[in-house]
Protein backbone atom coordinates (compact mmCIF):
# COMPACT_ATOMS: atom_id res chain seq x y z
CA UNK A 1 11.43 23.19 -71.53
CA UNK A 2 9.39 23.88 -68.80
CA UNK A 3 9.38 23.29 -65.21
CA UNK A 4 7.36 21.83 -63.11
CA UNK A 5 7.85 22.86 -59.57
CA UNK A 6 4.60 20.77 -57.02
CA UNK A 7 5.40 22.58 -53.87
CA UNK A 8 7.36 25.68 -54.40
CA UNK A 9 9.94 27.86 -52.26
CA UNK A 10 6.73 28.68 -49.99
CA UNK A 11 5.54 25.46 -50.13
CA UNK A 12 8.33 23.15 -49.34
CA UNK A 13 9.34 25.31 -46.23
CA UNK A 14 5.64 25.57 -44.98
CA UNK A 15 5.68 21.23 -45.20
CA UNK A 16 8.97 21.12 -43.29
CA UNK A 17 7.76 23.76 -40.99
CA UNK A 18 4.37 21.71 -39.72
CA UNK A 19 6.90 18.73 -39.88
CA UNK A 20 9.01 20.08 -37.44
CA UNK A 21 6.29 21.07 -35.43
CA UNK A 22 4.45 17.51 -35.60
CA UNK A 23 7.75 16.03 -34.57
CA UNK A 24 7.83 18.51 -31.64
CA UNK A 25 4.09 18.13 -30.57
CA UNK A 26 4.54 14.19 -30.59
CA UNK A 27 7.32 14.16 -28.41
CA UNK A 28 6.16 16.65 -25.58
CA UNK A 29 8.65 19.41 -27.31
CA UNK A 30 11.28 17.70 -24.66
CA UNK A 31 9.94 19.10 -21.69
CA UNK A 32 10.49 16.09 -18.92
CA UNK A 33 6.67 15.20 -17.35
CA UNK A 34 8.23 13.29 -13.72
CA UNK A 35 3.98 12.31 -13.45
CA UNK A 36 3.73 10.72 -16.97
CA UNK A 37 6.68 8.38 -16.01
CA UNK A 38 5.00 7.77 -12.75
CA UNK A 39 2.15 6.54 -14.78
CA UNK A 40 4.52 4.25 -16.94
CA UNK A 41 4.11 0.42 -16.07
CA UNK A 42 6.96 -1.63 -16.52
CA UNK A 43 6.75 -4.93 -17.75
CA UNK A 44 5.16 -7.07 -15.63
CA UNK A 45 4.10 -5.36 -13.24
CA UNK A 46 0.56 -3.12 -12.39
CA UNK A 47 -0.50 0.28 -11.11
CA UNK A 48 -2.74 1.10 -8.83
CA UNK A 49 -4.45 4.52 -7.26
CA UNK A 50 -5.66 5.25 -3.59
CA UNK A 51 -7.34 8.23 -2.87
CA UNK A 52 -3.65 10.53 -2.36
CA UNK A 53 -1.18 7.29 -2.57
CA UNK A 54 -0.12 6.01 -6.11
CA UNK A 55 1.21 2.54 -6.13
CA UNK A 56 3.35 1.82 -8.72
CA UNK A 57 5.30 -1.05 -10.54
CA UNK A 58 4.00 -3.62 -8.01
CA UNK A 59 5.37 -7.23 -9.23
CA UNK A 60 6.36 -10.47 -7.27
CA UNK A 61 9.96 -10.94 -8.49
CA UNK A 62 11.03 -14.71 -7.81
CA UNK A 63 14.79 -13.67 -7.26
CA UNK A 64 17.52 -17.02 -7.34
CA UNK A 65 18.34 -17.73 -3.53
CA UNK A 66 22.18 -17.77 -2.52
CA UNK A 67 21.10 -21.63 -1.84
CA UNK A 68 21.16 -23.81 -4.76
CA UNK A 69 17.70 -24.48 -5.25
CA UNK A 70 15.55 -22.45 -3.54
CA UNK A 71 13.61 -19.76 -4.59
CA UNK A 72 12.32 -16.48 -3.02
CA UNK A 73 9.44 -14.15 -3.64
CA UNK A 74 9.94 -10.50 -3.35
CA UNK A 75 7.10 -8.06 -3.41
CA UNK A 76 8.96 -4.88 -5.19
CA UNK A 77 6.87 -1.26 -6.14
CA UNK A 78 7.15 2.08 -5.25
CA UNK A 79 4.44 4.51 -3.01
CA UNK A 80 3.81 8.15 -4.27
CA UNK A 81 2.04 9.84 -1.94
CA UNK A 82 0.34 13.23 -3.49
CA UNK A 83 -1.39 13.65 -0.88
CA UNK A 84 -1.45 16.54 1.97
CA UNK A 85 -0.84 14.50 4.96
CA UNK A 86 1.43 11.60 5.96
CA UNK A 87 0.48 8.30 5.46
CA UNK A 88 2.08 4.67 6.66
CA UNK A 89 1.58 1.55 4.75
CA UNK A 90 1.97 -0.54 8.21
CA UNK A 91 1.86 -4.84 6.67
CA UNK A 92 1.09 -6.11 4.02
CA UNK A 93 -0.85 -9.37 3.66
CA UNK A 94 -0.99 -12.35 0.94
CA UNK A 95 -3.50 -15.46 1.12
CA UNK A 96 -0.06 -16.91 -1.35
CA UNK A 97 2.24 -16.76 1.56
CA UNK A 98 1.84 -17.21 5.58
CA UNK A 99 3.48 -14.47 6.32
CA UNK A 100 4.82 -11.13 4.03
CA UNK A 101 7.46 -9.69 6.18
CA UNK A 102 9.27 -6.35 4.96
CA UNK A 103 13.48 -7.20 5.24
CA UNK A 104 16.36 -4.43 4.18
CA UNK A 105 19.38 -4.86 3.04
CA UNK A 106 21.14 -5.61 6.52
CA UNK A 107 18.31 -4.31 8.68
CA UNK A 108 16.40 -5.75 11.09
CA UNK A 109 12.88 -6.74 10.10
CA UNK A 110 10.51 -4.15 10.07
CA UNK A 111 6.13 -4.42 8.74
CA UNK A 112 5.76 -0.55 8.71
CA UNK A 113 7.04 2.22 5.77
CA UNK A 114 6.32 5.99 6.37
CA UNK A 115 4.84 7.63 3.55
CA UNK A 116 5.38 11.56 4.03
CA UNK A 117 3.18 13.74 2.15
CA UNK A 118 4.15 14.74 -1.40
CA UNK A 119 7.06 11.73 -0.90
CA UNK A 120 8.19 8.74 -2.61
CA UNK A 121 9.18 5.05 -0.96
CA UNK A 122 10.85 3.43 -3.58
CA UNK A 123 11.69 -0.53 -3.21
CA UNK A 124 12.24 -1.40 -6.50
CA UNK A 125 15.92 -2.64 -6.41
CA UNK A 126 17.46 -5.81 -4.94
CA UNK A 127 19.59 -3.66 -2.71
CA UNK A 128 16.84 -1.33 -1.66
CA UNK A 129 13.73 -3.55 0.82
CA UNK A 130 11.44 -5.66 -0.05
CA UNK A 131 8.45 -7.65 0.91
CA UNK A 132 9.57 -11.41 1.08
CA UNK A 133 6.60 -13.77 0.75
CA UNK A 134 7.24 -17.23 2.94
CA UNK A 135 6.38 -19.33 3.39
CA UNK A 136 4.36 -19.63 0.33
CA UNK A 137 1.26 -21.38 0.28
CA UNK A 138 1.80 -23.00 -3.12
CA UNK A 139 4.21 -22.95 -6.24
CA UNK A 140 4.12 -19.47 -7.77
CA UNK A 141 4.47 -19.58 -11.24
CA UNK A 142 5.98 -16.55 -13.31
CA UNK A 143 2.99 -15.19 -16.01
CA UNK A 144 0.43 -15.56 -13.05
CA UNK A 145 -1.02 -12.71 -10.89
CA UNK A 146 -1.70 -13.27 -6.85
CA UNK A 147 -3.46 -11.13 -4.49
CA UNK A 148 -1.93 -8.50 -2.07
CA UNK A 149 -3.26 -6.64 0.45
CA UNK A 150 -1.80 -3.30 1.82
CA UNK A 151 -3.30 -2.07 4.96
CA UNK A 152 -2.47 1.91 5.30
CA UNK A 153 -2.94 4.35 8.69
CA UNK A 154 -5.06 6.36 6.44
CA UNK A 155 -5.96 5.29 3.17
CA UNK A 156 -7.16 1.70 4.80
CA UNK A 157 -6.74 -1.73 2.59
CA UNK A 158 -5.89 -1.81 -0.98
CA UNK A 159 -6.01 -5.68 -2.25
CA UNK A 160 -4.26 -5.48 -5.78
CA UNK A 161 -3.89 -8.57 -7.98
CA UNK A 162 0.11 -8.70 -8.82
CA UNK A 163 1.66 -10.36 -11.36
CA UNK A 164 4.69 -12.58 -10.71
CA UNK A 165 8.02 -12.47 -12.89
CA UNK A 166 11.00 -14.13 -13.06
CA UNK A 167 14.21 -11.75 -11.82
């Protein structure tokens, strides 16, 4: 009886070789890229460049006041600035709301966030700052986008249109 053999010794390892090596190519060979997840969107939310400044995962969250009933808006992102100077993104401005003031977690008030060169400002989190829009011109609905203006020291205005999510 004879055998029949399709691939052989040399032939099955060389497929499982340029397997392996597919498999490693497709997956970066597991070397962490910190600028490819900077690039990342999350869900509902946009990116945007700026000359040096990289704005990223910019959403309105509408966040469940500690009042029954009422609603807030929070503009949330994150500023990379590759740049080689400082920067400041010093207000930020919304035809949705009459005023978009910047409010930390048991801070006073502030408009103005300093953007040192080759640093991150990262207000993503409910317990890090964040832009509260009010009051707001109208009902903002989650699914829809608004525009937002940020005015920099250096990099000037950047009007993005954000989307709006629930929290």
């Amino acid at each position: 009886m004879a055998r029949v053999d399709c691939f052989g010794r040399r032939g099955l390892f060389g497929g499982v070789v340029a397997a392996l090596l597919a498999a490693l190519l497709a997956t970066g060979c597991g070397v962490h890229n910190d600028s490819a997840a900077a690039e990342r969107t999350t869900s509902g939310s946009v990116n945007v460049d700026a000359g040096g400044l990289a704005l990223r995962h910019l959403r309105v969250v509408l966040d469940d006041s500690p009042q029954a009933g009422l609603v807030s808006a929070v503009l949330r992102g994150s500023f990379v600035n590759s740049g080689d100077r400082d920067d400041e993104l010093r207000r930020v401005t919304s035809p949705a709301a009459e005023t978009v003031q910047l409010i930390g977690v048991g801070a006073e008030p502030s408009q103005t966030v300093p953007l040192a060169a080759g640093g991150v400002a990262r207000l993503e989190h409910p317990t890090d700052p964040g832009w509260v829009l009010d009051p707001l011109a109208g009902d903002l609905r989650a699914g829809t986008s608004i525009p937002v203006t940020f005015h920099f020291a250096h990099e000037g205005r950047v009007t993005v249109a954000i989307p709006v999510a629930v929290g």
